[in-house]
C-alpha atoms as a PDB file:
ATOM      1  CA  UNK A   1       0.000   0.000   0.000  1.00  0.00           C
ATOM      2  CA  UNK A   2       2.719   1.956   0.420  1.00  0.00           C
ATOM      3  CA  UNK A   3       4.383   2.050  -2.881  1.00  0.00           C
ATOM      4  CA  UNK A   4       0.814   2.265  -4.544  1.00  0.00           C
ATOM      5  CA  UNK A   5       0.084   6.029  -2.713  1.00  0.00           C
ATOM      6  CA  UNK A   6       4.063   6.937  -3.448  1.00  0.00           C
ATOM      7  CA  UNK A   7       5.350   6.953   0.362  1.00  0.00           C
ATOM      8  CA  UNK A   8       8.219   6.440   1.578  1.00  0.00           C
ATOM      9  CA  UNK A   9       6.808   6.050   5.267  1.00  0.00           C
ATOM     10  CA  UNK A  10       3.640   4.516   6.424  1.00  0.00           C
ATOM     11  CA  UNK A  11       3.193   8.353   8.407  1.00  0.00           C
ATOM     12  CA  UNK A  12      -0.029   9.743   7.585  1.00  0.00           C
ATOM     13  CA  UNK A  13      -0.460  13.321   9.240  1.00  0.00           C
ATOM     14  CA  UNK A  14      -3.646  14.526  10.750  1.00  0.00           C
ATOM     15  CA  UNK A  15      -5.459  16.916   9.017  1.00  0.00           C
ATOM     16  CA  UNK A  16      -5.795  19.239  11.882  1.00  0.00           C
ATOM     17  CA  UNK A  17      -8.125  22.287  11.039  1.00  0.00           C
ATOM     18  CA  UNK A  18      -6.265  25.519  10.784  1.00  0.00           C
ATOM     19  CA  UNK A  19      -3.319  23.855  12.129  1.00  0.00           C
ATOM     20  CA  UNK A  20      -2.678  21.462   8.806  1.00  0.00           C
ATOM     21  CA  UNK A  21      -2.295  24.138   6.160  1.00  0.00           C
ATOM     22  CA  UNK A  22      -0.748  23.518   3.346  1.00  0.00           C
ATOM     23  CA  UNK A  23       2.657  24.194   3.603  1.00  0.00           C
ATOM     24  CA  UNK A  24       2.861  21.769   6.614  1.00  0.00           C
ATOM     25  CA  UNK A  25       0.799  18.819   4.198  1.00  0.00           C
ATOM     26  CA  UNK A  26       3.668  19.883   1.573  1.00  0.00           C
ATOM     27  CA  UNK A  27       6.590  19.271   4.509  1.00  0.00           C
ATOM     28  CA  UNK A  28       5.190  15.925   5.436  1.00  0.00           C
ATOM     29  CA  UNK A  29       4.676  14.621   1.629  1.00  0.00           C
ATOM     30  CA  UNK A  30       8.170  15.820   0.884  1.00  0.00           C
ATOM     31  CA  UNK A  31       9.288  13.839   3.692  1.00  0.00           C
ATOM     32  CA  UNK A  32       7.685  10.997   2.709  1.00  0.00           C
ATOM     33  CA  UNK A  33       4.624  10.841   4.460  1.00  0.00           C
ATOM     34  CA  UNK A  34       1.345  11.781   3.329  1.00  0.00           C
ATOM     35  CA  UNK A  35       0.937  15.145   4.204  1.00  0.00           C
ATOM     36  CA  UNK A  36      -3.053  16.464   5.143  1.00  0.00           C
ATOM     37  CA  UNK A  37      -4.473  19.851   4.821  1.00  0.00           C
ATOM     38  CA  UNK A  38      -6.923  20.061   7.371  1.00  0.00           C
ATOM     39  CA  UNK A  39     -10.062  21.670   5.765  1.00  0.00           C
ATOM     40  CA  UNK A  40     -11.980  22.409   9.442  1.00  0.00           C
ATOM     41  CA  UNK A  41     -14.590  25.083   9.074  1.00  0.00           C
ATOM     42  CA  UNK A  42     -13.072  26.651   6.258  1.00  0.00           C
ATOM     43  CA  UNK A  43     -14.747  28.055   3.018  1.00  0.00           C
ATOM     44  CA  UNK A  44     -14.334  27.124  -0.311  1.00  0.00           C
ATOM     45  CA  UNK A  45     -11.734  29.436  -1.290  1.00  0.00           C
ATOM     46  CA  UNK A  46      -9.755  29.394   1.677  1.00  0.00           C
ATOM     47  CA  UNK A  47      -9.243  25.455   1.236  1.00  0.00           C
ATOM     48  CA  UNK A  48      -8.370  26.156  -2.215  1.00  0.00           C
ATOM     49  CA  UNK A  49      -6.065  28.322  -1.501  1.00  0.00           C
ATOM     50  CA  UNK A  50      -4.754  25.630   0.719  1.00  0.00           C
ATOM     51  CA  UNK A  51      -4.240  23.334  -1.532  1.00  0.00           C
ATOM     52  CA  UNK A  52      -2.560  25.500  -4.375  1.00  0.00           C
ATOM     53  CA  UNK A  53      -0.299  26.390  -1.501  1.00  0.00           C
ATOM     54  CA  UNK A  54       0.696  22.434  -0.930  1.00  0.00           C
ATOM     55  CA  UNK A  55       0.618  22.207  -5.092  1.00  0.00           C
ATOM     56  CA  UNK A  56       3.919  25.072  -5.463  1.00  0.00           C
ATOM     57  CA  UNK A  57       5.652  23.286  -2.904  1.00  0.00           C
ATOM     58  CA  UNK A  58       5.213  19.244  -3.240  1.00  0.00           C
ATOM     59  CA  UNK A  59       4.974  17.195  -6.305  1.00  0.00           C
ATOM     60  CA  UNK A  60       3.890  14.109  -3.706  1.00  0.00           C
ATOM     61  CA  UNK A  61       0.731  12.967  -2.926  1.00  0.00           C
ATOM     62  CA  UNK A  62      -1.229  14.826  -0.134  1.00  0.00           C
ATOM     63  CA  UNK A  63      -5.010  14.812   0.995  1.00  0.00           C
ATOM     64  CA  UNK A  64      -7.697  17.109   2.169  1.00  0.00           C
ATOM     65  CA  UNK A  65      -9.552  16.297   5.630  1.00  0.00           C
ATOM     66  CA  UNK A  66     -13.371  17.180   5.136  1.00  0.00           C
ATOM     67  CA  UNK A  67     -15.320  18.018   8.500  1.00  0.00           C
ATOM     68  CA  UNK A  68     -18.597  16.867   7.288  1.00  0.00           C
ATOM     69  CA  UNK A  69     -20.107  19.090   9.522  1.00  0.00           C
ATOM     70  CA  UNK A  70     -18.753  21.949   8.219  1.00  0.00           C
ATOM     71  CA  UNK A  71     -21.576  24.308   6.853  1.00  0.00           C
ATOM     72  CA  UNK A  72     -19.136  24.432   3.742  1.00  0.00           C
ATOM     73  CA  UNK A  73     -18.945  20.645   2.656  1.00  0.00           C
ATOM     74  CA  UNK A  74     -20.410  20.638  -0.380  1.00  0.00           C
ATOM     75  CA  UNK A  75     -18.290  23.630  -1.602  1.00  0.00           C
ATOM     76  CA  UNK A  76     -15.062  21.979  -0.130  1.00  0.00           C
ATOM     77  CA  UNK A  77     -15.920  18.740  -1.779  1.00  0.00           C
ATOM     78  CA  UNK A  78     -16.382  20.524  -5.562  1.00  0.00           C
ATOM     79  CA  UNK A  79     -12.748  21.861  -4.804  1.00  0.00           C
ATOM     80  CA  UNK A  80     -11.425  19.185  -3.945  1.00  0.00           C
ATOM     81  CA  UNK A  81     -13.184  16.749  -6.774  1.00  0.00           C
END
């Protein structure tokens, strides 16, 4: 399973809301983890921003951690998608 995502380490961070940003999802993929960009609360644009910030910095794989009770989700998940 390992391989198949492109890690190095079986590490996956926590996508921990406003704590996870992007540049720390783009640290841990470059490390060889999977790096997480904790989406929390946040609106559309602001995870977007997110993840174009984890994008310039990391050509590894990283994720996006959806709070489905975020009154956003359905505008996080189009961004994501």
């Amino acid at each position: 399973m390992i391989k198949s995502l492109g890690l190095r380490y079986p590490i996956f961070q926590g996508g921990m809301a406003w704590v996870a940003d992007g540049k720390l999802a783009a640290a841990v993929s470059n490390a060889g983890g999977m790096g997480i960009i904790g989406a929390g609360h946040a609106p559309a644009d602001v995870v977007s921003h997110e993840i174009e910030v984890a994008k310039s910095l990391t050509s590894r794989p990283f994720g996006v951690n959806v709070m489905l009770l975020s009154p956003h989700v359905k505008e996080v998940v189009k961004v994501i998608l």
